[in-house]
Protein backbone atom coordinates (compact mmCIF):
# COMPACT_ATOMS: atom_id res chain seq x y z
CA UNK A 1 61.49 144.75 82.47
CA UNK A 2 65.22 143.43 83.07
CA UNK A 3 67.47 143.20 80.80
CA UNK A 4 67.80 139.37 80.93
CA UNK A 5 64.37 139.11 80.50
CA UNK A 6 64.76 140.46 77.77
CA UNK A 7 67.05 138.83 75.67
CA UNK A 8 65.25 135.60 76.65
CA UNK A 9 61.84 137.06 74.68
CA UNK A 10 64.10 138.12 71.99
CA UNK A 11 66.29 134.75 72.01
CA UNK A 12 62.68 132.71 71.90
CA UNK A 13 61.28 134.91 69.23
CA UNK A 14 64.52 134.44 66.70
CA UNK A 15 64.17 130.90 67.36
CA UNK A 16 60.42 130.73 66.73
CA UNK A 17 60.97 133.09 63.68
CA UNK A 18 63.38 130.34 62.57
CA UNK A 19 61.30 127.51 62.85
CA UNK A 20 58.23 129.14 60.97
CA UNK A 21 60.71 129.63 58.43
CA UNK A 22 62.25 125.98 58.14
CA UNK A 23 58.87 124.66 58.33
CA UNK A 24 57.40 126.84 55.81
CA UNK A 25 59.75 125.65 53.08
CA UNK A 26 61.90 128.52 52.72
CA UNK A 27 65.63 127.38 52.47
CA UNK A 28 68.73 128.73 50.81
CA UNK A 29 69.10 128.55 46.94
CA UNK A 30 72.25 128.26 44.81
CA UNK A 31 75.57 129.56 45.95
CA UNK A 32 78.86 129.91 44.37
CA UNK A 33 79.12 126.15 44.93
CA UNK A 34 76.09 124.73 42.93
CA UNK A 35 76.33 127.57 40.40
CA UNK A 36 77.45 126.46 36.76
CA UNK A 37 81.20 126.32 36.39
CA UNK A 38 82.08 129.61 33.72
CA UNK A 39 84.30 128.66 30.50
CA UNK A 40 81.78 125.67 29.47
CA UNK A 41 79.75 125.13 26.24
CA UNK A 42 76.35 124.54 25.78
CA UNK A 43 74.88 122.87 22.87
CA UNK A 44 71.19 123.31 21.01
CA UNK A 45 70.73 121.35 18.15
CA UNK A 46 67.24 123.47 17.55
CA UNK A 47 64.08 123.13 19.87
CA UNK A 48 61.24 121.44 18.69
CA UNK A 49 58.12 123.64 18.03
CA UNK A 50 54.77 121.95 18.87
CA UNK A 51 52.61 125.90 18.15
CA UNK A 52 51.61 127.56 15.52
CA UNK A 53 54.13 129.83 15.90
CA UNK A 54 57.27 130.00 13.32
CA UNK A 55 59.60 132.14 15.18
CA UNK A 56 58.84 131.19 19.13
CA UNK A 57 61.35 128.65 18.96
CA UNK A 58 64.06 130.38 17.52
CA UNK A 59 63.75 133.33 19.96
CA UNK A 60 63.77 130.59 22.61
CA UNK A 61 67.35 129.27 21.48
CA UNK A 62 68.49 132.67 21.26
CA UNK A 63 67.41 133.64 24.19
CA UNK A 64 68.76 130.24 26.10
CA UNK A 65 72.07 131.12 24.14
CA UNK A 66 72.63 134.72 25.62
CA UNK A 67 71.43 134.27 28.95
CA UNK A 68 73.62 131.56 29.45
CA UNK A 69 76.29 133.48 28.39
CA UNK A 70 75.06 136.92 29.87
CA UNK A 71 74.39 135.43 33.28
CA UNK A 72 77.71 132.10 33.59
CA UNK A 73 79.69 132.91 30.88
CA UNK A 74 78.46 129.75 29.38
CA UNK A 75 79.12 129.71 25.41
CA UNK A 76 77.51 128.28 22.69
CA UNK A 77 79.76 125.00 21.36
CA UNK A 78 80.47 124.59 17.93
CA UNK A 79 79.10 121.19 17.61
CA UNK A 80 77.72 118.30 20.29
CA UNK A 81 80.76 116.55 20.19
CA UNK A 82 82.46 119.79 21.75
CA UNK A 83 79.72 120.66 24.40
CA UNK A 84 79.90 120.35 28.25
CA UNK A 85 75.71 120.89 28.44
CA UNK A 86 73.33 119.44 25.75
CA UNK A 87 70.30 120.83 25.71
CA UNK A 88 67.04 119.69 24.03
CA UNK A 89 63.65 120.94 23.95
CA UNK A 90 59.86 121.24 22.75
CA UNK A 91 58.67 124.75 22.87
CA UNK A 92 54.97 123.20 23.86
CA UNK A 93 52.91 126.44 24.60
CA UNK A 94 52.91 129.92 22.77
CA UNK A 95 48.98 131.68 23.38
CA UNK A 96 48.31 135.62 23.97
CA UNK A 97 45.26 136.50 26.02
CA UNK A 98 43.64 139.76 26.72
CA UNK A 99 44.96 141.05 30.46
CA UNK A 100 43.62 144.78 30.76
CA UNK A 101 40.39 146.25 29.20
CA UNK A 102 39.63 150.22 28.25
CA UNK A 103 36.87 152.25 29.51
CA UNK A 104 35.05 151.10 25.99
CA UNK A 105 35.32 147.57 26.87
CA UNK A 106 38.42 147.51 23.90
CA UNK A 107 41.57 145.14 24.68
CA UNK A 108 44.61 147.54 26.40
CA UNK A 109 47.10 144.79 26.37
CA UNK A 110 47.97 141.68 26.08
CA UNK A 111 49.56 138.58 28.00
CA UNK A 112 51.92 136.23 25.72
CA UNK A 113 53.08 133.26 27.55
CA UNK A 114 55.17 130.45 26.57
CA UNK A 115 55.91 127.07 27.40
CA UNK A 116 58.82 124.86 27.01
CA UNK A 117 59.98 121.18 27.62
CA UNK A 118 63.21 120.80 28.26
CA UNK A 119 66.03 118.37 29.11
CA UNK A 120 69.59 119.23 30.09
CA UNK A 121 72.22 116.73 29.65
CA UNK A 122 75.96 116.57 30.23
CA UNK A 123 78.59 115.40 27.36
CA UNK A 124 78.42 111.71 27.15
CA UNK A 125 75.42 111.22 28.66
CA UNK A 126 73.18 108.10 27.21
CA UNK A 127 69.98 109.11 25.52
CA UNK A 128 68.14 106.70 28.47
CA UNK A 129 70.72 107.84 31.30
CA UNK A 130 68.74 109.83 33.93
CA UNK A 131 69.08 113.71 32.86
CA UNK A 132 71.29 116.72 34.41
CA UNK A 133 67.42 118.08 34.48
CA UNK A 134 64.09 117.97 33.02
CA UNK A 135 61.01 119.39 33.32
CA UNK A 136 58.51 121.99 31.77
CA UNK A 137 58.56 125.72 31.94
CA UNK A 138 56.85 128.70 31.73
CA UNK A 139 56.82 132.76 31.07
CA UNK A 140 54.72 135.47 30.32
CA UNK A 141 55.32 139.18 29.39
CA UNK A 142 52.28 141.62 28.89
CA UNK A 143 53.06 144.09 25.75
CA UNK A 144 49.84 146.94 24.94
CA UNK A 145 47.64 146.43 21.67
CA UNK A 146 48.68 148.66 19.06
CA UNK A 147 47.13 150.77 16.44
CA UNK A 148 48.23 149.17 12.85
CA UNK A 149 48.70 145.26 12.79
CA UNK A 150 52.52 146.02 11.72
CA UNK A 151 52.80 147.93 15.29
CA UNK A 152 51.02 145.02 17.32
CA UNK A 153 52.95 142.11 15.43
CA UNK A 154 56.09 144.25 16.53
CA UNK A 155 54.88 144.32 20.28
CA UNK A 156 54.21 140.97 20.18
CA UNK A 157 57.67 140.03 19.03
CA UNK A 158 59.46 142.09 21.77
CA UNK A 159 57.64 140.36 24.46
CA UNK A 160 58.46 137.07 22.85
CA UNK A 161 61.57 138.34 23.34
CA UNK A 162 61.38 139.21 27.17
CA UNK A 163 59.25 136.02 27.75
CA UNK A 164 61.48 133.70 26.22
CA UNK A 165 64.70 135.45 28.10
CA UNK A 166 62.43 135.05 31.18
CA UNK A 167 62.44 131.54 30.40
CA UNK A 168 65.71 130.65 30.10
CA UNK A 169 66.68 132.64 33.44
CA UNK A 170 64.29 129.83 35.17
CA UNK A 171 65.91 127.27 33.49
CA UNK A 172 69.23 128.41 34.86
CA UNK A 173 68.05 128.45 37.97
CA UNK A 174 66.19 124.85 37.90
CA UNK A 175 69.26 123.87 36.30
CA UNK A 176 71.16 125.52 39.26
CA UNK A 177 69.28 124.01 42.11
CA UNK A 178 70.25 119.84 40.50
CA UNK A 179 74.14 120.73 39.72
């Protein structure tokens, strides 16, 4: 086979590679010029809780709170007045459900996921002015059973932990993909 020859196969099959790409939906996410501008403020007021669980949403704000500032060296704001980003939210899902079984048909681990409502908003923004984003979200983190409830309840709190950091890295990127 010629060389010419070739580098037409090759040519066609980077262009037909291409295409199957394009039309499969892949395209290019964020770059540095849709990321979120580092040295602004974020804002949240508290998210709403609609579970049973006292603590979810509080690890949720944390967790928005460092990964913003982990990740785009976002900082909390003192008060609304003084924020670039308001956030507000309803933490709208918290469950655990066995994932793994033992050999004696005994739970191994579990599977805590969360879910979240949230709307981002710039400074200024009316209340009924269409949003930076919205939308609902959701993460999950397995953690094992343990052998004394104390143990278990502490499991379960790390991976509220993960999940909820999980979370907010999604809503970065949502946030991201709308800047």
């Amino acid at each position: 086979m010629s060389a010419n020859i070739r580098r037409y196969w090759l040519g066609a099959f980077l262009l037909l590679s291409f295409m199957l790409a394009a039309g499969c939906g892949y395209r290019f996410t964020a770059d540095s010029g849709t990321r979120l501008p580092a040295g602004q403020t974020v804002w949240v007021p508290f998210f709403k809780n609609a579970t049973v669980y006292a603590n979810g949403s509080v690890a949720l704000k944390r967790a928005i709170f460092d990964q913003f500032a982990e990740q785009r060296n976002i900082l909390p704001a003192a008060t609304a007045e003084q924020a670039d980003l308001i956030l507000e939210g309803t933490l709208s899902g918290y469950g655990a459900s066995v994932v793994s079984y033992s050999a004696a048909d005994t739970a191994k681990e579990y599977r805590l996921t969360i879910t979240a409502d949230i709307t981002v908003r710039k400074r200024g923004a009316a209340k009924d002015s269409k949003p930076l984003w919205k939308g609902s979200l959701s993460a999950w983190q397995d953690y094992p059973v343990a052998t004394t409830v104390e143990l278990q309840r502490s499991s379960e709190d790390a991976a509220l932990t993960a999940a909820s950091r999980k979370l907010a890295q999604q809503l970065i990127w949502n946030l991201e993909q709308q800047y």
